[in-house]
C-alpha atoms as a PDB file:
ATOM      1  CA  UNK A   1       1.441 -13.913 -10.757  1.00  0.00           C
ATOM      2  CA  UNK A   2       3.970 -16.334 -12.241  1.00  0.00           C
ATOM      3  CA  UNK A   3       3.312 -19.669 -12.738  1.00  0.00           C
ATOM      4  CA  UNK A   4       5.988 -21.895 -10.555  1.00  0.00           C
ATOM      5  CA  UNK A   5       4.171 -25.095 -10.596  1.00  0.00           C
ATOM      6  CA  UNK A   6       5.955 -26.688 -13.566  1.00  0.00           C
ATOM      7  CA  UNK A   7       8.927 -26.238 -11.202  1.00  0.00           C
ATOM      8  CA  UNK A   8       9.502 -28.757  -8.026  1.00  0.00           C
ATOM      9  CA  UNK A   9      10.253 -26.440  -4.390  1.00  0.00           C
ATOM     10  CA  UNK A  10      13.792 -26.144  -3.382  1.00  0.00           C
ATOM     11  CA  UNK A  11      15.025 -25.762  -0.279  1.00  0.00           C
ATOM     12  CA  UNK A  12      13.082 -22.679   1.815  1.00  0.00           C
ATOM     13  CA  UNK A  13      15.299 -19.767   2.049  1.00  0.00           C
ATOM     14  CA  UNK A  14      13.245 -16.674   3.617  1.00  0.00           C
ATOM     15  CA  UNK A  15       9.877 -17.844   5.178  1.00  0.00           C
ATOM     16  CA  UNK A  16       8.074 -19.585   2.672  1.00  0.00           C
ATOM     17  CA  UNK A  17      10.013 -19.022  -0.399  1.00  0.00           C
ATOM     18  CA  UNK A  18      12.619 -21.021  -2.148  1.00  0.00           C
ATOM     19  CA  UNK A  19      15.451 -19.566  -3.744  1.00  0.00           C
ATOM     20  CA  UNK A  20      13.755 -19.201  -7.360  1.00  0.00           C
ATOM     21  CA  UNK A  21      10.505 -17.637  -5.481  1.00  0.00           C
ATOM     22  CA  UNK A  22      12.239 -15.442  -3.640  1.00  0.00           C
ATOM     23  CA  UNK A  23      14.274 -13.956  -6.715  1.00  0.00           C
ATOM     24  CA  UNK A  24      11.258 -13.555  -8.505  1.00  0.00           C
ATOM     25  CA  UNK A  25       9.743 -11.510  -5.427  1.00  0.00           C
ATOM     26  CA  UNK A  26      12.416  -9.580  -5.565  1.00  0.00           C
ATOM     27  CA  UNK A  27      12.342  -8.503  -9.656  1.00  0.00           C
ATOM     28  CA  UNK A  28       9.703  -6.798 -10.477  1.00  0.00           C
ATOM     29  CA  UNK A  29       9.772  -7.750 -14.096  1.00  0.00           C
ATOM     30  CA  UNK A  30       7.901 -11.259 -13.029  1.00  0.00           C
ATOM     31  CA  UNK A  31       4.774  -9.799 -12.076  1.00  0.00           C
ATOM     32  CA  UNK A  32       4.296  -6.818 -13.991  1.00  0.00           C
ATOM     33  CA  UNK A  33       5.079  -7.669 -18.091  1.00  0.00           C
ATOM     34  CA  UNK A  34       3.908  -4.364 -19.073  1.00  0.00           C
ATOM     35  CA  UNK A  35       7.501  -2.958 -17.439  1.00  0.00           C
ATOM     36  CA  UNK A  36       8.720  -1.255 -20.277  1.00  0.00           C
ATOM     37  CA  UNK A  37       5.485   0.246 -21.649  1.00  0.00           C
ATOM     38  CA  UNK A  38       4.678   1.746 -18.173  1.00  0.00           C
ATOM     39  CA  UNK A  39       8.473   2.903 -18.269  1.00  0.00           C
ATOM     40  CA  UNK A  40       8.037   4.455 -21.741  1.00  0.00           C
ATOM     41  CA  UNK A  41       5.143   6.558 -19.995  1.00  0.00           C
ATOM     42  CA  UNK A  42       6.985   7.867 -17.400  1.00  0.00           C
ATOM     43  CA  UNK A  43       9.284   9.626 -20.012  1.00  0.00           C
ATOM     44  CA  UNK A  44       6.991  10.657 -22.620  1.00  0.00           C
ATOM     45  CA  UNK A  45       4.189  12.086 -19.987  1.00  0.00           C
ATOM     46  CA  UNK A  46       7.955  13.514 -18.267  1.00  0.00           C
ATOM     47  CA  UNK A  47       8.267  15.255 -21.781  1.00  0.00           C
ATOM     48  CA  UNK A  48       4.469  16.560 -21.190  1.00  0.00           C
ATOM     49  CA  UNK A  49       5.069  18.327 -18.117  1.00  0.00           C
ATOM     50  CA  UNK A  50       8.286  19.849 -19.211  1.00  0.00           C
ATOM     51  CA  UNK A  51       6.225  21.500 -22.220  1.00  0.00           C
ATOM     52  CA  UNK A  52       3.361  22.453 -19.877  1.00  0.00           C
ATOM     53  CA  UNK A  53       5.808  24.249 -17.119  1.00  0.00           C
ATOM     54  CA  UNK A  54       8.337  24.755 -19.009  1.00  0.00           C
ATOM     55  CA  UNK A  55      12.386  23.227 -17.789  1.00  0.00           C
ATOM     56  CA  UNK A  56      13.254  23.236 -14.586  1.00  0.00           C
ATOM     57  CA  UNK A  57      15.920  25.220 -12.783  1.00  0.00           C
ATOM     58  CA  UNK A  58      18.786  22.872 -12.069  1.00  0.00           C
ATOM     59  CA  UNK A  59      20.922  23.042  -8.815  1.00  0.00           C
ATOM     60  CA  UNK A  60      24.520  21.292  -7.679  1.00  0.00           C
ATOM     61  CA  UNK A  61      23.075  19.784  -3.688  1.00  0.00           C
ATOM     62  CA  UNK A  62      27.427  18.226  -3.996  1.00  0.00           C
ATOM     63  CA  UNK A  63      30.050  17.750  -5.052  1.00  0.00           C
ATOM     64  CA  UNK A  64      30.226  15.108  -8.180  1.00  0.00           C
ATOM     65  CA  UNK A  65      29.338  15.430 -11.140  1.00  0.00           C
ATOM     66  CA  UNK A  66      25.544  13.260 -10.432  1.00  0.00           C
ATOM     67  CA  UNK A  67      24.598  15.109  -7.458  1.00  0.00           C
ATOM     68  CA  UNK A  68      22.098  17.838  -9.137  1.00  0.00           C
ATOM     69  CA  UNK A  69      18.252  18.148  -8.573  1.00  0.00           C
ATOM     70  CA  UNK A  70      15.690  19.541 -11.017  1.00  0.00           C
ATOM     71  CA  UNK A  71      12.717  22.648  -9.130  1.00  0.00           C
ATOM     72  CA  UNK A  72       9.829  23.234 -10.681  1.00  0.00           C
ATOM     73  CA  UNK A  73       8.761  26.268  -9.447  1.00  0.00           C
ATOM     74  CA  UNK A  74       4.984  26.935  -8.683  1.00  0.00           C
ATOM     75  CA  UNK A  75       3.723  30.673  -8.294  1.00  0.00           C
ATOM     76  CA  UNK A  76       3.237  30.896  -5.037  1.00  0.00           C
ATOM     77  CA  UNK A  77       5.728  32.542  -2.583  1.00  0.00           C
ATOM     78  CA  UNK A  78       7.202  30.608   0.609  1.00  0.00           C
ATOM     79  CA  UNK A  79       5.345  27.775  -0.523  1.00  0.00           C
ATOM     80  CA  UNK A  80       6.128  23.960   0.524  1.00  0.00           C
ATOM     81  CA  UNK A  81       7.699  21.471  -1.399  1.00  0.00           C
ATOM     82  CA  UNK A  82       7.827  17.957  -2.287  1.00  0.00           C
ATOM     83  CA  UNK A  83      11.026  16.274  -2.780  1.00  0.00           C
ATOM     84  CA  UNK A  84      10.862  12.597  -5.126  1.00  0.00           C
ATOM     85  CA  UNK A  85      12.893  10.045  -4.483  1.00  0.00           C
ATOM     86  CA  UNK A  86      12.754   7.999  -7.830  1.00  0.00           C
ATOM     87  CA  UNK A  87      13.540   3.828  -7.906  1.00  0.00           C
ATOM     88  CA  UNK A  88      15.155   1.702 -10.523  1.00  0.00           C
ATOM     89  CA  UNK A  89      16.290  -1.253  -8.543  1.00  0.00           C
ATOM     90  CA  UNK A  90      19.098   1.307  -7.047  1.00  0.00           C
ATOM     91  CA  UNK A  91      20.359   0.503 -10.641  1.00  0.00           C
ATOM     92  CA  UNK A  92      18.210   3.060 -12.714  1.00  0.00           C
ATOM     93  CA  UNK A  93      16.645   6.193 -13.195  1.00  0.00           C
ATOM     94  CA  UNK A  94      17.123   9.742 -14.279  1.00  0.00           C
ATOM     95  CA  UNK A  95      14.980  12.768 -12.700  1.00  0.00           C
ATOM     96  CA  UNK A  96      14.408  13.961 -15.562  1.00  0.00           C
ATOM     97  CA  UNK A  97      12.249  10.948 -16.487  1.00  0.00           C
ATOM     98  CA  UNK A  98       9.628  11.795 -13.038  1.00  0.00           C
ATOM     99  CA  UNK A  99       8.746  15.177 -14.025  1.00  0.00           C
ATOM    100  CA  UNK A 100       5.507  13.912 -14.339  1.00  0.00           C
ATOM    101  CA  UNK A 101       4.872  14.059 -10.909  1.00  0.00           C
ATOM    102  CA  UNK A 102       5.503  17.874 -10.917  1.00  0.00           C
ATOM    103  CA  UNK A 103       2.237  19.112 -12.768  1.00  0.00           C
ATOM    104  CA  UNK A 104       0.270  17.884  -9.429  1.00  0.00           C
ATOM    105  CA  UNK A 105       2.194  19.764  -7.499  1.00  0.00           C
ATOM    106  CA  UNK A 106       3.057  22.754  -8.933  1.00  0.00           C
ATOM    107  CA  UNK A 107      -0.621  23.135  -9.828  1.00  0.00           C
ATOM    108  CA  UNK A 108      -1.735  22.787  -6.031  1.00  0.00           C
ATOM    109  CA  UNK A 109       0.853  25.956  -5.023  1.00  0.00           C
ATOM    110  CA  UNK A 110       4.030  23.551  -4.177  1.00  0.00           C
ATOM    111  CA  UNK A 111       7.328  23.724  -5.747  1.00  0.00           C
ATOM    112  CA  UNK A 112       8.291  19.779  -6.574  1.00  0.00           C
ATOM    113  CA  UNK A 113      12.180  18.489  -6.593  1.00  0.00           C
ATOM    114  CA  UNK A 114      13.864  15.760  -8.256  1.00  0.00           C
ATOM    115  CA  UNK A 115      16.762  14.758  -7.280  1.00  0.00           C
ATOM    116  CA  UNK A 116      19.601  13.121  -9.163  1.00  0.00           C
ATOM    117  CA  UNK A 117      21.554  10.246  -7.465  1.00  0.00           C
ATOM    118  CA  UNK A 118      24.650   7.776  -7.910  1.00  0.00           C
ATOM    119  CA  UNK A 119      23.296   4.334  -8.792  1.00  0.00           C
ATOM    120  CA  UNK A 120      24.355   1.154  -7.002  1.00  0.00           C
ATOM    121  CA  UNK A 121      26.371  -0.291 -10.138  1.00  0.00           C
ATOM    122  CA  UNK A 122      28.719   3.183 -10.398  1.00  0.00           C
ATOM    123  CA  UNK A 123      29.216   2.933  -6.639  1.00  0.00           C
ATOM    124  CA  UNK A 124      30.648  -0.717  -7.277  1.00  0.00           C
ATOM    125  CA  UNK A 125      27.440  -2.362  -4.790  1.00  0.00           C
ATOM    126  CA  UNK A 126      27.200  -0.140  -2.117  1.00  0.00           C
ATOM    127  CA  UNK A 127      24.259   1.682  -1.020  1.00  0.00           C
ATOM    128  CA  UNK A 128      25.879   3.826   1.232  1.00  0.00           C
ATOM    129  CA  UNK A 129      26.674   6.571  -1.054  1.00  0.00           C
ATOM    130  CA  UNK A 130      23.010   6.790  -2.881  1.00  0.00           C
ATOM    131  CA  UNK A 131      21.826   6.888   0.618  1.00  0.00           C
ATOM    132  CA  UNK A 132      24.078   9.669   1.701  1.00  0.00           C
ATOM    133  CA  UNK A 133      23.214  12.078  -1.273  1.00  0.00           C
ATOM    134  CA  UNK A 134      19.496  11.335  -1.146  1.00  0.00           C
ATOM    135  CA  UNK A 135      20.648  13.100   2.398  1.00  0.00           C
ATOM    136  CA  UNK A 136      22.411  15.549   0.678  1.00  0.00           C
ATOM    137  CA  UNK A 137      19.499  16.430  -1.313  1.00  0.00           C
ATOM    138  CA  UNK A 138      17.280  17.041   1.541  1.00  0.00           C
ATOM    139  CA  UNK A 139      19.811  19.140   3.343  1.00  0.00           C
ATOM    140  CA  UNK A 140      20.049  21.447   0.428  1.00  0.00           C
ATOM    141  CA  UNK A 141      16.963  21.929  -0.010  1.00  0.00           C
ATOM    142  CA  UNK A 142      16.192  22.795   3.427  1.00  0.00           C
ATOM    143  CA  UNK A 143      19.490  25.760   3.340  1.00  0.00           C
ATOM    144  CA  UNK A 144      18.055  27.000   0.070  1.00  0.00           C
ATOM    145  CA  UNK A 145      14.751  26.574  -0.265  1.00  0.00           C
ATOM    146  CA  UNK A 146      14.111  30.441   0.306  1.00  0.00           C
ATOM    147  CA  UNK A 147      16.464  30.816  -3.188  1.00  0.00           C
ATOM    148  CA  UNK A 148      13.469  29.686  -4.920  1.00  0.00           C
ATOM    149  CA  UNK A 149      10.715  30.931  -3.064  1.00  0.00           C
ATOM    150  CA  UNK A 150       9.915  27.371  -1.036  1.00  0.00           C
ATOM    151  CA  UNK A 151       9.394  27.285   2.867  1.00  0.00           C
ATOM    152  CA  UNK A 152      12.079  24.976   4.592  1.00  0.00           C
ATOM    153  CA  UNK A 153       9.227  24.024   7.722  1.00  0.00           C
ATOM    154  CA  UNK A 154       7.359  22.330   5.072  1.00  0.00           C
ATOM    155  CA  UNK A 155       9.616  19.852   3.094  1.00  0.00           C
ATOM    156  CA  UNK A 156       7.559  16.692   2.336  1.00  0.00           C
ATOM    157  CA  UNK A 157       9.058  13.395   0.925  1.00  0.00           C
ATOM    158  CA  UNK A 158       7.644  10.947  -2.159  1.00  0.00           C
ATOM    159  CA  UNK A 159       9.221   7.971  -3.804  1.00  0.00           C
ATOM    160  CA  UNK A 160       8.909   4.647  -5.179  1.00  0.00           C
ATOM    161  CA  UNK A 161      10.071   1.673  -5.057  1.00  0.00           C
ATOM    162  CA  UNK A 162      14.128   1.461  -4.213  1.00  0.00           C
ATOM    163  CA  UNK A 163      13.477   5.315  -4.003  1.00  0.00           C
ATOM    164  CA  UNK A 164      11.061   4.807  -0.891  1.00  0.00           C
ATOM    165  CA  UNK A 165      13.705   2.497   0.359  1.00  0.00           C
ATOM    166  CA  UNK A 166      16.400   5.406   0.401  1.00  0.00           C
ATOM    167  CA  UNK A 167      13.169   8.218   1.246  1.00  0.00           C
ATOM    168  CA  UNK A 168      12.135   5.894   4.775  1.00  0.00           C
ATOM    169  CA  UNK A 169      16.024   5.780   5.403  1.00  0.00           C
ATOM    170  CA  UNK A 170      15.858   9.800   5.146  1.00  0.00           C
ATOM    171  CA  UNK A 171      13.166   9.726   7.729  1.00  0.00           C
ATOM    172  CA  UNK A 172      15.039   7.737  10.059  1.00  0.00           C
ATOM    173  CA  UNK A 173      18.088   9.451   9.826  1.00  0.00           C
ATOM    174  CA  UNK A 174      19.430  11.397  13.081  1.00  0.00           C
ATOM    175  CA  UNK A 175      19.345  15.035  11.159  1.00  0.00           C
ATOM    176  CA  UNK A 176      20.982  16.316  14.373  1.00  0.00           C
ATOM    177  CA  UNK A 177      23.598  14.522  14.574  1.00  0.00           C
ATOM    178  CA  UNK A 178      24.550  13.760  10.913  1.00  0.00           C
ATOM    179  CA  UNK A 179      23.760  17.088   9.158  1.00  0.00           C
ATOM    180  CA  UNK A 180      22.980  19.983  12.053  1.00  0.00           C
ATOM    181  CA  UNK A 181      19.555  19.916  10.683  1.00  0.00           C
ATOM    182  CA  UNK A 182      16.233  19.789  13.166  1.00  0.00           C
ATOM    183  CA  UNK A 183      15.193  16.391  14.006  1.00  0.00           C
ATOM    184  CA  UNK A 184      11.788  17.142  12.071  1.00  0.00           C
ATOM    185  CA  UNK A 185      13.322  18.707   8.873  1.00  0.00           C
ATOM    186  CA  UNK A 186      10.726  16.241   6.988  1.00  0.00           C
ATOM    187  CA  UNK A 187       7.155  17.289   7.861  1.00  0.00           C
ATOM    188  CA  UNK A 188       5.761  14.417   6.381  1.00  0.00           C
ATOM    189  CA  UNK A 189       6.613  11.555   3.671  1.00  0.00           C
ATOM    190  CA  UNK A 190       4.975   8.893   1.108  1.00  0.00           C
ATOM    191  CA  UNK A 191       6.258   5.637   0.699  1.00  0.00           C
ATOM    192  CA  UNK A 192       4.754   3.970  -2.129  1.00  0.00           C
ATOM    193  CA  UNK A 193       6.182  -0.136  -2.682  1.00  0.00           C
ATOM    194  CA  UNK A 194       9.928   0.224  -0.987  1.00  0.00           C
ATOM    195  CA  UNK A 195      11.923  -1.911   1.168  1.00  0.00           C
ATOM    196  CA  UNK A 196      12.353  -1.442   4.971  1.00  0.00           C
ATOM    197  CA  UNK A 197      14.767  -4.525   6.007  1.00  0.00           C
ATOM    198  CA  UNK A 198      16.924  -5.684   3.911  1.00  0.00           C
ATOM    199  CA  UNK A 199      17.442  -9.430   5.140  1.00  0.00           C
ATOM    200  CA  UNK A 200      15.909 -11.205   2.367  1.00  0.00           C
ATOM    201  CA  UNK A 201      16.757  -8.759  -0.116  1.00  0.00           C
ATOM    202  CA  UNK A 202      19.958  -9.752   0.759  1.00  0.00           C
ATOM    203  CA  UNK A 203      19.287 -13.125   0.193  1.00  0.00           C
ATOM    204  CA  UNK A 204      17.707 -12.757  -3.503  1.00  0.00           C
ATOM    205  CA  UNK A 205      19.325 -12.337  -6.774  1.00  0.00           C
ATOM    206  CA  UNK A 206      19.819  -8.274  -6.025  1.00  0.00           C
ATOM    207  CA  UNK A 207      22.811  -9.496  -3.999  1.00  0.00           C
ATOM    208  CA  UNK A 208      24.443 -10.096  -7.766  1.00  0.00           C
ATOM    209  CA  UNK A 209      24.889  -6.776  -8.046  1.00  0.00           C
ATOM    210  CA  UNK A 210      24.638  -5.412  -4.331  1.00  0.00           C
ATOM    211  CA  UNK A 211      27.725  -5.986  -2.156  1.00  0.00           C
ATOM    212  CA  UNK A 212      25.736  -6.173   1.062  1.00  0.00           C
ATOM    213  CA  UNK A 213      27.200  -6.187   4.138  1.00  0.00           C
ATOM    214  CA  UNK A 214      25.974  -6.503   8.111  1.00  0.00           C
ATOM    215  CA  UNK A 215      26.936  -2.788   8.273  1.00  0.00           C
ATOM    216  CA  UNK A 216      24.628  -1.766   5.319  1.00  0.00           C
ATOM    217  CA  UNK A 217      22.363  -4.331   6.269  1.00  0.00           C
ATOM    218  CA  UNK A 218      21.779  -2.726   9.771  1.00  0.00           C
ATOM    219  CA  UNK A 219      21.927   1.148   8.796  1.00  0.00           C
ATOM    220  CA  UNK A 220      20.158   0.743   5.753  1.00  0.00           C
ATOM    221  CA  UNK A 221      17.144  -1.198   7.071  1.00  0.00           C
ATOM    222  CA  UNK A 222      14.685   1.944   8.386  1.00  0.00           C
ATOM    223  CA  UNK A 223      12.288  -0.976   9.929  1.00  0.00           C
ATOM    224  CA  UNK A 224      15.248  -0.815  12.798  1.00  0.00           C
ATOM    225  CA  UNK A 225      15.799   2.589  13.295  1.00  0.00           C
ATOM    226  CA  UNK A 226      11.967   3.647  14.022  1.00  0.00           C
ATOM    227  CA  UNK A 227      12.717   5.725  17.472  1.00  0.00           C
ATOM    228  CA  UNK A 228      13.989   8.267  14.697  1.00  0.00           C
ATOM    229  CA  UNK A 229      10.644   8.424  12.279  1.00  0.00           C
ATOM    230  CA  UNK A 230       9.520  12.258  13.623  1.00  0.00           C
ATOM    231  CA  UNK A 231       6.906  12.409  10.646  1.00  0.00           C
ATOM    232  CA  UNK A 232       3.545  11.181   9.443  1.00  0.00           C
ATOM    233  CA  UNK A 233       4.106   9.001   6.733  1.00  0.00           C
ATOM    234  CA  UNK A 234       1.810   7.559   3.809  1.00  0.00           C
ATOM    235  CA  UNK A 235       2.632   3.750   3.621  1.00  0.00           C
ATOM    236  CA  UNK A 236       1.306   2.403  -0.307  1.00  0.00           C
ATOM    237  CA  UNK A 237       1.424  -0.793  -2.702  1.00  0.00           C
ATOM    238  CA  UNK A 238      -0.565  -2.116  -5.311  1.00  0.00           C
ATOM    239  CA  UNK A 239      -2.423  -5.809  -4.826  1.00  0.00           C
ATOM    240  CA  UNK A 240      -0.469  -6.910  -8.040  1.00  0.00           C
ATOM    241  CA  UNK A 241       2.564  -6.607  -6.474  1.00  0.00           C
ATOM    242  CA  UNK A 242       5.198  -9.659  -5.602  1.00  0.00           C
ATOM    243  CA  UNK A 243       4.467 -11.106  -1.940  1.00  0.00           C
ATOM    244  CA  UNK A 244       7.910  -9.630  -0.547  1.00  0.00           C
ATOM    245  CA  UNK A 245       6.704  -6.168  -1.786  1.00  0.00           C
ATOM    246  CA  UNK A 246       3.443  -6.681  -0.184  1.00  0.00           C
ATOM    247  CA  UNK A 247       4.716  -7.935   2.847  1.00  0.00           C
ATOM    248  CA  UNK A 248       7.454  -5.445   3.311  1.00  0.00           C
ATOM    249  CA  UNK A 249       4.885  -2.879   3.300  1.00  0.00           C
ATOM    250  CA  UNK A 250       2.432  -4.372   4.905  1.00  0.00           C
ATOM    251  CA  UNK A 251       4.577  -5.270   8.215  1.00  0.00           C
ATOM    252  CA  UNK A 252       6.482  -1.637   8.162  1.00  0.00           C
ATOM    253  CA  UNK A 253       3.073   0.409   8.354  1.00  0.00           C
ATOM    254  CA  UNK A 254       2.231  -1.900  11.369  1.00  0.00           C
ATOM    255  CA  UNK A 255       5.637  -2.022  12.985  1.00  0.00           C
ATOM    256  CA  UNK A 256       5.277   2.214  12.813  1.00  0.00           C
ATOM    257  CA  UNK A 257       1.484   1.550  14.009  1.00  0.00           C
ATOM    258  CA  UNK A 258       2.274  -0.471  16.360  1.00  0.00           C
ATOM    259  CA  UNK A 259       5.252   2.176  18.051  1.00  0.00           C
ATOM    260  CA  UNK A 260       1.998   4.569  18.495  1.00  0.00           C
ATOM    261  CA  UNK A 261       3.649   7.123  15.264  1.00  0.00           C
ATOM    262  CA  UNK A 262       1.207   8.138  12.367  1.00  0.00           C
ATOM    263  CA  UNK A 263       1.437   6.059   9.393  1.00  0.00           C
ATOM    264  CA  UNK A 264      -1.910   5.803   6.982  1.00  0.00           C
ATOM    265  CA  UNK A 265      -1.582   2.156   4.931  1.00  0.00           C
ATOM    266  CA  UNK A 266      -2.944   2.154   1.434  1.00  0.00           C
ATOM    267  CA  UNK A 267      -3.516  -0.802  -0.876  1.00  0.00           C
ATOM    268  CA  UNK A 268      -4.046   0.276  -4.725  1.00  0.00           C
ATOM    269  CA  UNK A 269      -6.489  -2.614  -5.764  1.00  0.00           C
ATOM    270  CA  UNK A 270      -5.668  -3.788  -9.423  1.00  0.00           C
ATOM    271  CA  UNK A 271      -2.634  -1.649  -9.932  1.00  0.00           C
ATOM    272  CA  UNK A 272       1.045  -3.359 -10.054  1.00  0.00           C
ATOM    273  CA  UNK A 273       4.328  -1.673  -9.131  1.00  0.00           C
ATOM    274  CA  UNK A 274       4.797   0.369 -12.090  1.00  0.00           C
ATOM    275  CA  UNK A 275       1.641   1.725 -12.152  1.00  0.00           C
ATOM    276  CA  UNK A 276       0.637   2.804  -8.644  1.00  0.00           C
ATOM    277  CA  UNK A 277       3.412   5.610  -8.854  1.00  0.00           C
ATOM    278  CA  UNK A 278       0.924   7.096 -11.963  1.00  0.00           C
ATOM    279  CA  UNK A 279      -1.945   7.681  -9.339  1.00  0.00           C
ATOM    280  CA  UNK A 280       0.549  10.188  -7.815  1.00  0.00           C
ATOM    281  CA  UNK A 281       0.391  12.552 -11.051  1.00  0.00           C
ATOM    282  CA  UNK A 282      -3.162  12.620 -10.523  1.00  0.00           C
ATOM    283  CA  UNK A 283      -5.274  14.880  -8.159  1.00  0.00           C
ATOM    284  CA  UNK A 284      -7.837  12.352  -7.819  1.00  0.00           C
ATOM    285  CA  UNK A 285      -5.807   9.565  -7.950  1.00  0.00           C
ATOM    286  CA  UNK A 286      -4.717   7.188  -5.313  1.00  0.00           C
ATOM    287  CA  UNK A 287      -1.536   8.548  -3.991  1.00  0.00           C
ATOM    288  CA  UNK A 288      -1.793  12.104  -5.783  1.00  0.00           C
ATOM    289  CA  UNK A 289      -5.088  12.906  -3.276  1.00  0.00           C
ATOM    290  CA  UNK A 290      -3.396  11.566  -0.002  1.00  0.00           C
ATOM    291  CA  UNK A 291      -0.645  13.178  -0.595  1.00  0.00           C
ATOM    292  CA  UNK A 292      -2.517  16.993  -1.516  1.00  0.00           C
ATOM    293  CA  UNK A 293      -3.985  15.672   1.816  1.00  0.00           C
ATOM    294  CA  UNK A 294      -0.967  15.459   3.492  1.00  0.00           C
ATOM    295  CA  UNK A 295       0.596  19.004   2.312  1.00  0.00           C
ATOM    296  CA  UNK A 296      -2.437  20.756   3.814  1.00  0.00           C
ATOM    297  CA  UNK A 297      -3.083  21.213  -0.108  1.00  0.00           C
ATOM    298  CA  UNK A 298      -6.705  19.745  -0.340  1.00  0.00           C
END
């Protein structure tokens, strides 16, 4: 936890927090220094998996150039599949640096996707369009998944971070309505560390490089669109985490509790933001065993 005693408090500006404390709860690089290290990981144990299972195939879900997603195919024949929403502060990220995740997966008799998306910065602020092709995503894998052996009644989200932001907006999307797809298109969904209402994010620093607006605001917040959450969701953060991160979590797994819908909360005791997402590579780890769990895979 930083140290913002040598400071005096400003004025409160969400809850408790002053502008400076909220920022900070807001960047992640404040409470977890080893950032870049745990970063580094991603890609080199990324390069790992890639040598283990060999590349993925590589599939156009759109129109530009961005909109692509990596399958890594498991054995198995109309098996399910788990779609991974990567973060990066809506700013970052490659799929190609998360194909860690796939070895878990793939191993277990599930084919594992990783998507490519727009980030925030080329879509000059707005959220709109990552949101929409994280969509996109889903929809194609649902019309193709028999191209590549997968079973489209058993598509299951994961993500982290500004990923499970965009992945619990996914699961409170009207699929009827917006894409002809059933209602209950996602069979189930882990959100590990996101953001669910976007009021004080609006409020911090990210608003530098986010152009929010009341309309994004409103559609983008999944804390206010519940009625639509059709699936049994996983609900994670570490206890090193900054207090918005924990709190955000915290009060969307009992907002979804309390509206009577299945939701199983998970604190990963000693483990920041960078590193709970590791526990989901990982059989026995944290996320990786709920998850199995979840897919009927354990």
């Amino acid at each position: 936890m930083p140290n913002t005693s040598a400071k005096p408090k400003g004025p409160l500006v969400w809850l408790d927090l002053d502008q400076a404390e909220l920022d900070a709860a807001y960047d992640q690089s404040v409470y977890a220094p080893n950032l870049q290290l745990i970063q580094r990981q991603y890609s080199s144990n990324s390069d790992l998996t890639r040598r283990r299972l060999g590349n993925p195939q590589r599939f156009a879900y759109g129109p530009s150039a961005i909109e692509k997603l990596d399958v890594f195919q498991c054995k198995k024949t109309n098996a399910p599949i788990n779609i991974f929403i990567h973060g990066g502060a809506w700013r970052s990220g490659q799929a190609k640096d998360y194909a860690y995740h796939a070895d878990i997966f793939v191993k277990a008799g599930a084919h594992c996707v990783i998507p490519d998306f727009i980030n925030v910065l080329e879509a000059n602020g707005d959220l709109m369009p990552m949101a929409e092709q994280v969509r996109r995503a889903i929809a194609w894998v649902y019309n193709n998944a028999t191209s590549f052996n997968g079973d489209p009644s058993k598509i299951y989200l994961s993500s982290h971070s500004s990923g499970a932001h965009l992945a619990a907006v996914a699961l409170t999307t009207d699929w009827e309505k917006q894409h002809g797809l059933p209602m209950n298109v996602l069979k189930g969904g882990l959100l590990c560390s996101g953001m669910y209402d976007l009021k004080p994010v609006r409020l911090s620093a990210r608003s530098a490089y986010v152009k929010f607006t009341d309309e994004m605001e409103q559609a983008l917040s999944s804390q206010r669109h519940l009625a639509l959450l059709n699936a049994p969701i996983i609900v994670a953060h570490g206890s090193l985490e900054t207090p918005e991160f924990i709190r955000q979590n915290r009060e969307f797994a009992q907002a979804v509790k309390d509206l009577g819908k299945s939701v199983e909360f998970v604190v990963g005791q000693g483990y920041n933001h960078f590193e709970m997402p590791q526990t989901l590579a990982n059989p026995y780890g944290i996320l990786g065993e709920l998850v199995l769990k979840q897919m009927g895979l354990s």
